[in-house]
N, C-alpha and C. Protein backbone atom coordinates (compact mmCIF):
# COMPACT_ATOMS: atom_id res chain seq x y z
N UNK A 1 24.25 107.79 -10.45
CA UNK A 1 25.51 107.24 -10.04
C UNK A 1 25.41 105.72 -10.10
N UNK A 2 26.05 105.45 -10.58
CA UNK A 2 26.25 103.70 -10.90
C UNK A 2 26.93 102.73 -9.70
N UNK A 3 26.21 101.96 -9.04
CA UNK A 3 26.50 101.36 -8.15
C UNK A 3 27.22 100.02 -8.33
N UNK A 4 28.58 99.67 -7.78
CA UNK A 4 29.49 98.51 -8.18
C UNK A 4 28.80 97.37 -7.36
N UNK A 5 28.73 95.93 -7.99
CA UNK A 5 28.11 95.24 -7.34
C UNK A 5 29.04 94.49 -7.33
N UNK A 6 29.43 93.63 -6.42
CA UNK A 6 30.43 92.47 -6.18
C UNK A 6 30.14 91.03 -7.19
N UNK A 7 30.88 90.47 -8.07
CA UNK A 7 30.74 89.68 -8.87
C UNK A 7 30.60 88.50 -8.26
N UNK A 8 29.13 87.60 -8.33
CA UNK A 8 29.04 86.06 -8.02
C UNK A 8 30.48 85.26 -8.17
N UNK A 9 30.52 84.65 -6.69
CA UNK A 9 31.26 83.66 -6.85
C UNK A 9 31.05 82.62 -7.60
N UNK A 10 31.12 81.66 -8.56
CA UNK A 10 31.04 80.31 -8.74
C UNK A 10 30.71 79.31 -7.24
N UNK A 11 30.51 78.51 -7.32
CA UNK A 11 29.94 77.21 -6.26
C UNK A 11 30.89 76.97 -5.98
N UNK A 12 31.51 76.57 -4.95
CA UNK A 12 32.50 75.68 -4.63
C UNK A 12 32.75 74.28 -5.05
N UNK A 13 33.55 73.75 -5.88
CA UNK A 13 33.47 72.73 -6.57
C UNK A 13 32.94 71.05 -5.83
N UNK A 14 31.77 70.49 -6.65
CA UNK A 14 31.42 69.93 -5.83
C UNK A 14 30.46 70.07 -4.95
N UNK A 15 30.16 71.33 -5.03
CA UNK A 15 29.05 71.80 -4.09
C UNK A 15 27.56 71.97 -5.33
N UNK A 16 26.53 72.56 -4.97
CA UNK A 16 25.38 72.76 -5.83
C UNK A 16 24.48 73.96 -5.07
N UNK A 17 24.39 75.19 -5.94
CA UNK A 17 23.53 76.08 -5.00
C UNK A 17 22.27 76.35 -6.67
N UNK A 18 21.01 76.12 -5.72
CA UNK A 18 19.83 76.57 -6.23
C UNK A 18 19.38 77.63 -5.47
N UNK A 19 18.83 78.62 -6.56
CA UNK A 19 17.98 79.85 -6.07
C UNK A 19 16.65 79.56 -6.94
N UNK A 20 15.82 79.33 -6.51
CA UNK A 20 14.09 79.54 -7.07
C UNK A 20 13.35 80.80 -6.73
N UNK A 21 13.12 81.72 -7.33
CA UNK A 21 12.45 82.67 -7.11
C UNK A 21 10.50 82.77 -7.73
N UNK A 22 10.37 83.20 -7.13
CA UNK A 22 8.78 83.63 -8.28
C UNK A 22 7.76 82.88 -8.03
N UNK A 23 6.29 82.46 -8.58
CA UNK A 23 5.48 81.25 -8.73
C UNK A 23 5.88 80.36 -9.16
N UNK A 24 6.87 79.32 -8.27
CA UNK A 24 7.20 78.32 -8.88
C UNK A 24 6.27 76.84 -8.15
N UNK A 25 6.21 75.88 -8.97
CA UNK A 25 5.18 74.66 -8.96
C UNK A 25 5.60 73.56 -9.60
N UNK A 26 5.67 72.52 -9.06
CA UNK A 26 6.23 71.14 -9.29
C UNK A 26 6.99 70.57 -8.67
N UNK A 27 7.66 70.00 -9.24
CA UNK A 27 8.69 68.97 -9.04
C UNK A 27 10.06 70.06 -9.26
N UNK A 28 11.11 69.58 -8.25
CA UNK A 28 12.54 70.05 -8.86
C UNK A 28 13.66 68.49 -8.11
N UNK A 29 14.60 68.65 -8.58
CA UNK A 29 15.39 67.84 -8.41
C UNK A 29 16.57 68.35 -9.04
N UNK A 30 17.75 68.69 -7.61
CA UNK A 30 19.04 68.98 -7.80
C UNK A 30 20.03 67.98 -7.49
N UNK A 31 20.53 67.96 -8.25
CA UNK A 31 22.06 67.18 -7.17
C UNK A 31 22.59 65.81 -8.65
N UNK A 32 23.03 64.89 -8.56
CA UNK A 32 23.33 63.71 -9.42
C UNK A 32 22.89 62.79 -9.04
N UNK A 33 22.93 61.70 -9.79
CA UNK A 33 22.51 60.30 -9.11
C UNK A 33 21.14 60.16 -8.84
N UNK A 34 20.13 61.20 -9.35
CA UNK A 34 18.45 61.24 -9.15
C UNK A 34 17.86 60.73 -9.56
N UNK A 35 17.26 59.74 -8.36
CA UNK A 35 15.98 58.73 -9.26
C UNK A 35 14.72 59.01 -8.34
N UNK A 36 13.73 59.21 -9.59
CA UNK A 36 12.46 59.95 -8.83
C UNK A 36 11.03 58.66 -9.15
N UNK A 37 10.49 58.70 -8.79
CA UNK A 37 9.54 57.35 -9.17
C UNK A 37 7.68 58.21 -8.94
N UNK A 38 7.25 58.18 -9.59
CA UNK A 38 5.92 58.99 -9.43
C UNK A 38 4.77 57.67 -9.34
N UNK A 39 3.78 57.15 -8.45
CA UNK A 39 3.09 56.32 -9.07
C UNK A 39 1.94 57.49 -9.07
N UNK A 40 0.85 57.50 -9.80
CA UNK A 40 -0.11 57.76 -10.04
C UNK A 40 -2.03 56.64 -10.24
N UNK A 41 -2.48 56.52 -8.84
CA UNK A 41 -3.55 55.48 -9.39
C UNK A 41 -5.00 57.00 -9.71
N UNK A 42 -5.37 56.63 -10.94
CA UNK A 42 -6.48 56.77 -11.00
C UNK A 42 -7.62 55.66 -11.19
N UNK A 43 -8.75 56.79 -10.85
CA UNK A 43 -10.24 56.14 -10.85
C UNK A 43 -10.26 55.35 -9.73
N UNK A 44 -11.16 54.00 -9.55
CA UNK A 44 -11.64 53.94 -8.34
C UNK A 44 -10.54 52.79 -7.83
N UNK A 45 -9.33 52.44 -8.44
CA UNK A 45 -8.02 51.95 -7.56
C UNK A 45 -7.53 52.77 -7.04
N UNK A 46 -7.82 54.12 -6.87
CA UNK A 46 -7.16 54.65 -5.89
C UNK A 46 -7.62 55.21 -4.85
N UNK A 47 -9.22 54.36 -4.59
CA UNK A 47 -9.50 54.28 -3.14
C UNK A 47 -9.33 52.62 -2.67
N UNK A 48 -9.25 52.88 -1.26
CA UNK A 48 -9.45 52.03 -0.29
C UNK A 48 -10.39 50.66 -0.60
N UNK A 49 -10.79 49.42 -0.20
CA UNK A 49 -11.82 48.64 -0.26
C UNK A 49 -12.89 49.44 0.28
N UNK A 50 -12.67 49.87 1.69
CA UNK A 50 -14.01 50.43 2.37
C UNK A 50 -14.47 51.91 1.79
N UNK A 51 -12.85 53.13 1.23
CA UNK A 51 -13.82 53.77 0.74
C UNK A 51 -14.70 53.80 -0.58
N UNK A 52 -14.50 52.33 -1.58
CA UNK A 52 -15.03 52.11 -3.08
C UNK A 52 -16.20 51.50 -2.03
N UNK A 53 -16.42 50.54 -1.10
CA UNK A 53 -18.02 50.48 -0.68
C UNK A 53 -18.45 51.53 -0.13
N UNK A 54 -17.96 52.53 0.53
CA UNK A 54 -18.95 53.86 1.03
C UNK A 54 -19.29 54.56 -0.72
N UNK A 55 -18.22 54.76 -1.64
CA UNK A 55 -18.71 55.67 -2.15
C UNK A 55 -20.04 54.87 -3.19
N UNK A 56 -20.27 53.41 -3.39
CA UNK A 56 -20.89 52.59 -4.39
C UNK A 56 -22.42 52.45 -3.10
N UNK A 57 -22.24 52.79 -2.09
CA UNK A 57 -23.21 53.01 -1.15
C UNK A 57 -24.08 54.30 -0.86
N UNK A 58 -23.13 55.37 -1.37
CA UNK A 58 -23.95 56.55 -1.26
C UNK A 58 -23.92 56.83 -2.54
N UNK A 59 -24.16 56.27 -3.93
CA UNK A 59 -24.29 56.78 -5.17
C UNK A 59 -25.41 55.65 -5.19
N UNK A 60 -25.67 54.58 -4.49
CA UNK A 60 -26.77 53.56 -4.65
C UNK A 60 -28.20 54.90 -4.06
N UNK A 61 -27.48 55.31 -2.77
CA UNK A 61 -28.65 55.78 -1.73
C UNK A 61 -29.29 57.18 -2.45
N UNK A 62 -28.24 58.06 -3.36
CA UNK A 62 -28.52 58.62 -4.24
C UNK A 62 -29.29 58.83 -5.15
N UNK A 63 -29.03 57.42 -6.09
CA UNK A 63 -29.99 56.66 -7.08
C UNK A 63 -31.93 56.32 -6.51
N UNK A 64 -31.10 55.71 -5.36
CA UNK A 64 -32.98 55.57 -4.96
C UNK A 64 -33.39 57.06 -4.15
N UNK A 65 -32.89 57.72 -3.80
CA UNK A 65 -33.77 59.08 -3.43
C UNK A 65 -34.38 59.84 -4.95
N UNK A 66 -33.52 59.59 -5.97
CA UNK A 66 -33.77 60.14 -6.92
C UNK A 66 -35.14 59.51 -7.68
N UNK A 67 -34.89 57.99 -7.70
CA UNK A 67 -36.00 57.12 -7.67
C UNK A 67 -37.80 57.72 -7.00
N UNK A 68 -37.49 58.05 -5.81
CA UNK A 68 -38.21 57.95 -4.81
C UNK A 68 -39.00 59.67 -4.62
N UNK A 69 -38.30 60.54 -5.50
CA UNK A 69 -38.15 61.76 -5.16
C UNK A 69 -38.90 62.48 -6.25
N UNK A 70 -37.88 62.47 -7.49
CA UNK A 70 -38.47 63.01 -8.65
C UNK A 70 -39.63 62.87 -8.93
N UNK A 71 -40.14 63.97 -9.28
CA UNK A 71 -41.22 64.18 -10.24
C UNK A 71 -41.08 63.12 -11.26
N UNK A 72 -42.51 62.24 -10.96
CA UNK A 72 -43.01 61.29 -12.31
C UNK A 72 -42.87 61.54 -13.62
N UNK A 73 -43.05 63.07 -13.95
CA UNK A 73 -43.20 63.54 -15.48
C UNK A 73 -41.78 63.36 -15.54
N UNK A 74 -40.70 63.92 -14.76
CA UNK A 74 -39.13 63.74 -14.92
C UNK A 74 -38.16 62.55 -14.41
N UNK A 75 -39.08 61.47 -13.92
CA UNK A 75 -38.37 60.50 -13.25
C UNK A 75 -37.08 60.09 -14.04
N UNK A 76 -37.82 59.39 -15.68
CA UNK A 76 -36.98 58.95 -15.94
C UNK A 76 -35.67 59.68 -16.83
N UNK A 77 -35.88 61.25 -16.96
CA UNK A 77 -34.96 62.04 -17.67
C UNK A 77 -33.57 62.56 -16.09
N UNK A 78 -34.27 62.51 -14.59
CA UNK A 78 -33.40 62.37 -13.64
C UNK A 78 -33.04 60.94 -13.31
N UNK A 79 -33.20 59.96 -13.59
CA UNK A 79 -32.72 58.76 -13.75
C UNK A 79 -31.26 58.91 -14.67
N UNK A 80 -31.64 58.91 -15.53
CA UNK A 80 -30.64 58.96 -16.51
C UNK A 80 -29.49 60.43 -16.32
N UNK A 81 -29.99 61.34 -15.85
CA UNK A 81 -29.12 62.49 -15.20
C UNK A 81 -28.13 61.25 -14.51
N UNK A 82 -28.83 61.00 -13.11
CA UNK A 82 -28.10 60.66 -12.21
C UNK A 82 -27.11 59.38 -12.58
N UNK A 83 -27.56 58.42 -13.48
CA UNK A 83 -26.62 57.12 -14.25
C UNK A 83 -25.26 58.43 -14.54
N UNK A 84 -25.42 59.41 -15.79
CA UNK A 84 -24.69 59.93 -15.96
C UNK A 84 -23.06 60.67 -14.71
N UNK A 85 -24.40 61.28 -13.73
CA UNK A 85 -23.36 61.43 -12.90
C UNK A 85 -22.61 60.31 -12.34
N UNK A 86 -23.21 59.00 -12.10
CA UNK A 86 -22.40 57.93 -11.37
C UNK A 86 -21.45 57.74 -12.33
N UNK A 87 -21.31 57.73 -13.80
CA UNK A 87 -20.74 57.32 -14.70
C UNK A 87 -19.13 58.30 -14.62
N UNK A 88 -19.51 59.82 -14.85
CA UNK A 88 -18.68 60.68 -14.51
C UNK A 88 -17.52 61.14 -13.04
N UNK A 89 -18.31 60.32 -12.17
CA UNK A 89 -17.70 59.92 -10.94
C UNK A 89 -16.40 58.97 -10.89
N UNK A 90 -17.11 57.78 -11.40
CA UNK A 90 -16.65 56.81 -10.81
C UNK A 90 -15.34 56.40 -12.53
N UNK A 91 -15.60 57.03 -13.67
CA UNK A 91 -14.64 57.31 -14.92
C UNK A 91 -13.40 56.84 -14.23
N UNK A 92 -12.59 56.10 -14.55
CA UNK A 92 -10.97 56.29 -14.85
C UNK A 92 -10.30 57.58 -14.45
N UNK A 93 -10.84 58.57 -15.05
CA UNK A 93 -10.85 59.92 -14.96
C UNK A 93 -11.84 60.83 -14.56
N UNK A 94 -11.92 61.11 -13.59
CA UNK A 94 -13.33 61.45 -13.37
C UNK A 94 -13.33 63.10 -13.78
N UNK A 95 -14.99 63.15 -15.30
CA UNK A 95 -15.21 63.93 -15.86
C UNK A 95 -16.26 65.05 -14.97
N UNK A 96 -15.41 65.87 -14.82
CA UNK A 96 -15.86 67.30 -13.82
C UNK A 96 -16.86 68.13 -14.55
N UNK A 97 -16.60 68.24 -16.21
CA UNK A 97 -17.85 69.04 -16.73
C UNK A 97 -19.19 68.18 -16.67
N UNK A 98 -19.21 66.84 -16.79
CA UNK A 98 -20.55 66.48 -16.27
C UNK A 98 -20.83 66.61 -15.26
N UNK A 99 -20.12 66.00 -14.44
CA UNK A 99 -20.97 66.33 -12.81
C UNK A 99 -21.18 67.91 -12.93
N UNK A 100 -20.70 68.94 -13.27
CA UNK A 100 -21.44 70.19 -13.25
C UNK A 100 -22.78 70.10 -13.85
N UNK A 101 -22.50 69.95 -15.07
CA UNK A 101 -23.54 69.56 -16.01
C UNK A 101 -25.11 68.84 -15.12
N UNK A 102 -24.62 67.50 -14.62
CA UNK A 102 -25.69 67.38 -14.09
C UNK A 102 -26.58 67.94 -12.89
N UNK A 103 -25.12 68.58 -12.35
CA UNK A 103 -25.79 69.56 -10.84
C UNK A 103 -26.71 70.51 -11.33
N UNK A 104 -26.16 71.43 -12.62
CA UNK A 104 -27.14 72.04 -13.31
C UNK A 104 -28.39 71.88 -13.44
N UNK A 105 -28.25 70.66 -14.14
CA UNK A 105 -29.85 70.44 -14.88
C UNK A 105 -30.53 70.47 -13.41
N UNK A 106 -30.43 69.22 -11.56
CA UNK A 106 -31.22 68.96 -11.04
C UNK A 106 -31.40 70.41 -10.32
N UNK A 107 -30.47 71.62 -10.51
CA UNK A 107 -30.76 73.37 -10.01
C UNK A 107 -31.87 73.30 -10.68
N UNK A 108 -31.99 73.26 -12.25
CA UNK A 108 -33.14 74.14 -12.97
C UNK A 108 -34.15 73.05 -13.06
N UNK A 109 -33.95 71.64 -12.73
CA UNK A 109 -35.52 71.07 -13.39
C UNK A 109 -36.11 70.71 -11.42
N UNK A 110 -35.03 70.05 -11.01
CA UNK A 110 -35.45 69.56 -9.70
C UNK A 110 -34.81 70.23 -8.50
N UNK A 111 -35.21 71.16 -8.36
CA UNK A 111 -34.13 71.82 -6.95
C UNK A 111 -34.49 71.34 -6.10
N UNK A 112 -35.09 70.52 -5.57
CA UNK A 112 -35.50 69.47 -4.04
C UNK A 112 -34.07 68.97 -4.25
N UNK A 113 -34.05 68.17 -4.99
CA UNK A 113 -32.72 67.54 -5.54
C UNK A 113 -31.38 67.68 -5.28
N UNK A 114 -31.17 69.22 -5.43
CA UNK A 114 -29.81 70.03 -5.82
C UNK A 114 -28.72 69.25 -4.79
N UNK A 115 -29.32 69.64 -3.29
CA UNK A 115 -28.29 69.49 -2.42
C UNK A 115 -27.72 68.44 -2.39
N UNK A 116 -28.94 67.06 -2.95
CA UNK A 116 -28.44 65.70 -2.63
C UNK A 116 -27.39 65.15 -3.90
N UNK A 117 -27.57 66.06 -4.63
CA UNK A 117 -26.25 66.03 -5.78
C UNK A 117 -25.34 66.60 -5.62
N UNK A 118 -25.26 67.71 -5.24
CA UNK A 118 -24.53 68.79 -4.85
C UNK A 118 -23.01 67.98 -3.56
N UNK A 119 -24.28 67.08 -2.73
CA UNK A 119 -23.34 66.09 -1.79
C UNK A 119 -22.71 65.25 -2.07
N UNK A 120 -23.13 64.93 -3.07
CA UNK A 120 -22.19 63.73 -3.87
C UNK A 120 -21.36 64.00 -4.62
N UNK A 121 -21.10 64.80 -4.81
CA UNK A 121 -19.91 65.32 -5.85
C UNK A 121 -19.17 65.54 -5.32
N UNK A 122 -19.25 66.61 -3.90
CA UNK A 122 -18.20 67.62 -2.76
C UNK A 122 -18.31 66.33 -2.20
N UNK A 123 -17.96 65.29 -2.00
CA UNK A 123 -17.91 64.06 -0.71
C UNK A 123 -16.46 63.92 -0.80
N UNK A 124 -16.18 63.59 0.76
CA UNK A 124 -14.41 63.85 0.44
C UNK A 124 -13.68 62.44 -0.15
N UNK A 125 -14.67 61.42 -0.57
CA UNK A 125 -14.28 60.02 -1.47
C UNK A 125 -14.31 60.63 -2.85
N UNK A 126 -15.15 61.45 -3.37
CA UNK A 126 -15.08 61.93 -5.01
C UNK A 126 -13.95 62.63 -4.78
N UNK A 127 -13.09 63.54 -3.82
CA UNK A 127 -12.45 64.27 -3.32
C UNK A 127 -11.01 63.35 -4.04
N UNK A 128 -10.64 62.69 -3.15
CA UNK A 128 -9.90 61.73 -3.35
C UNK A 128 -9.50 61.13 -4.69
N UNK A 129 -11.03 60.91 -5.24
CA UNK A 129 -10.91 60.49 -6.77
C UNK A 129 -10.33 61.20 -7.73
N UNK A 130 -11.15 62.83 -7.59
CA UNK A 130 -10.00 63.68 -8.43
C UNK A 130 -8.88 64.12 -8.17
N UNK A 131 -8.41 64.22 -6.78
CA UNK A 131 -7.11 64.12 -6.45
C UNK A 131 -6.25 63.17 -7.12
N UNK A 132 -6.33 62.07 -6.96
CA UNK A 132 -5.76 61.02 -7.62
C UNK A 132 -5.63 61.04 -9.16
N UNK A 133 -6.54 61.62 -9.68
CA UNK A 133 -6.45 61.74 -10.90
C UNK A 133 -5.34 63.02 -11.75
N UNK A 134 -4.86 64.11 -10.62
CA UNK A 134 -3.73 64.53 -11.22
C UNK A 134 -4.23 66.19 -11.07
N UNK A 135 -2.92 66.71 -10.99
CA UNK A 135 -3.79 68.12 -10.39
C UNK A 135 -4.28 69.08 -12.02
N UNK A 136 -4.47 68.79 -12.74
CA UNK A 136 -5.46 69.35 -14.08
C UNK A 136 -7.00 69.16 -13.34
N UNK A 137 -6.86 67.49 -13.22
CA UNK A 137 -8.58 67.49 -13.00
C UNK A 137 -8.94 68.35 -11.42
N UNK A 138 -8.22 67.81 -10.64
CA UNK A 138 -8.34 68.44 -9.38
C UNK A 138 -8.30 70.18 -9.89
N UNK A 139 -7.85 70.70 -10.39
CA UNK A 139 -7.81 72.47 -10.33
C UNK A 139 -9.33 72.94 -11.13
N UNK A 140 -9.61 71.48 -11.81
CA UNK A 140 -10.79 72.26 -12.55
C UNK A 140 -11.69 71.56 -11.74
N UNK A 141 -11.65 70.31 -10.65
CA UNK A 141 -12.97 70.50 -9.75
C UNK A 141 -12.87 71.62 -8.60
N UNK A 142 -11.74 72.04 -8.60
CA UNK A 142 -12.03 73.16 -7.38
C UNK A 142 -12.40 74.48 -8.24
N UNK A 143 -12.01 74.49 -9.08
CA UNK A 143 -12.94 76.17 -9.38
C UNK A 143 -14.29 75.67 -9.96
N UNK A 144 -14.95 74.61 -10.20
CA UNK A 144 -16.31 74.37 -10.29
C UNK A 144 -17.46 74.03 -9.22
N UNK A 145 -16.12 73.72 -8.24
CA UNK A 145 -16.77 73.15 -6.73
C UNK A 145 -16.53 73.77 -5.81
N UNK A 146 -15.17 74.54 -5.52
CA UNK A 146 -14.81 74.73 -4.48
C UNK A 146 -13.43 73.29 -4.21
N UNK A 147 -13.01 73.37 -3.21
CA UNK A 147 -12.07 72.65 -2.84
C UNK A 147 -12.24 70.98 -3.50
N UNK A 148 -11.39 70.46 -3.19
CA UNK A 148 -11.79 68.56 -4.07
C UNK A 148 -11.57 67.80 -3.00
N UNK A 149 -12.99 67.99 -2.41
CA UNK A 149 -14.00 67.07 -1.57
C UNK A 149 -12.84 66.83 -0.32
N UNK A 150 -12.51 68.49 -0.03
CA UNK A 150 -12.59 68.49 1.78
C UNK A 150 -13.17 69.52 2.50
């Protein structure tokens, strides 16, 4: 049996009706006269003064544990790991497959290591960084990390 459904009104003129249904994500903007302004800072203008010295303070304190830590035979191949990660950090854009990349290598060559890399990446200032950088990078540090550094 076929059920009669009452035919949509039109809007009342002048008026504006939105219905969004489903997984929806972004931006919307109804109505006239819309001016929307997005700023976007990436890389390290879009921290604070104090948090670009905490985070250039714990990637220093980093550097010398790594210094101080590593195995001699690997000093200077985790040296250069860790340049890399500061490099991938602190990017314009900060590149998420290296910092995996390098968490990797200090899992399989130096696991003393792991955690103190592992901390620097999840810190809620790198957090910030890929936030800022736009939610692409942010979605791919949280399924490599977990949340983006909170």
């Amino acid at each position: 049996m076929a059920r009669k459904t009452k035919p949509k009104q039109a809007p009342a003129q002048g008026s504006i009706e939105v219905n969004l249904t489903g997984n929806v994500g972004g931006q919307v903007a109804v109505g006239s006269n819309i001016q929307q302004t997005q700023n976007i800072s990436k890389g390290l203008s879009a921290l604070s003064e104090e948090d670009r010295a905490l985070l250039s303070a714990l990637i220093a304190e980093f550097m010398q544990k790594v210094r101080g830590e590593a195995p001699e035979e690997q000093k200077d191949e985790a040296l250069e790991k860790a340049s890399e990660l500061e490099q991938a950090i602190t990017a314009e854009e900060p590149n998420v497959s290296t910092m995996e990349h390098v968490k990797d290598w200090f899992v399989k060559n130096i696991p003393a290591l792991a955690g103190t890399v592992t901390g620097l990446i999840v810190n809620p200032i790198v957090g910030k960084l890929v936030e800022a950088a736009g939610e692409t990078v942010a979605h791919e540090f949280k399924l490599r990390f977990g949340s983006a550094g909170g």
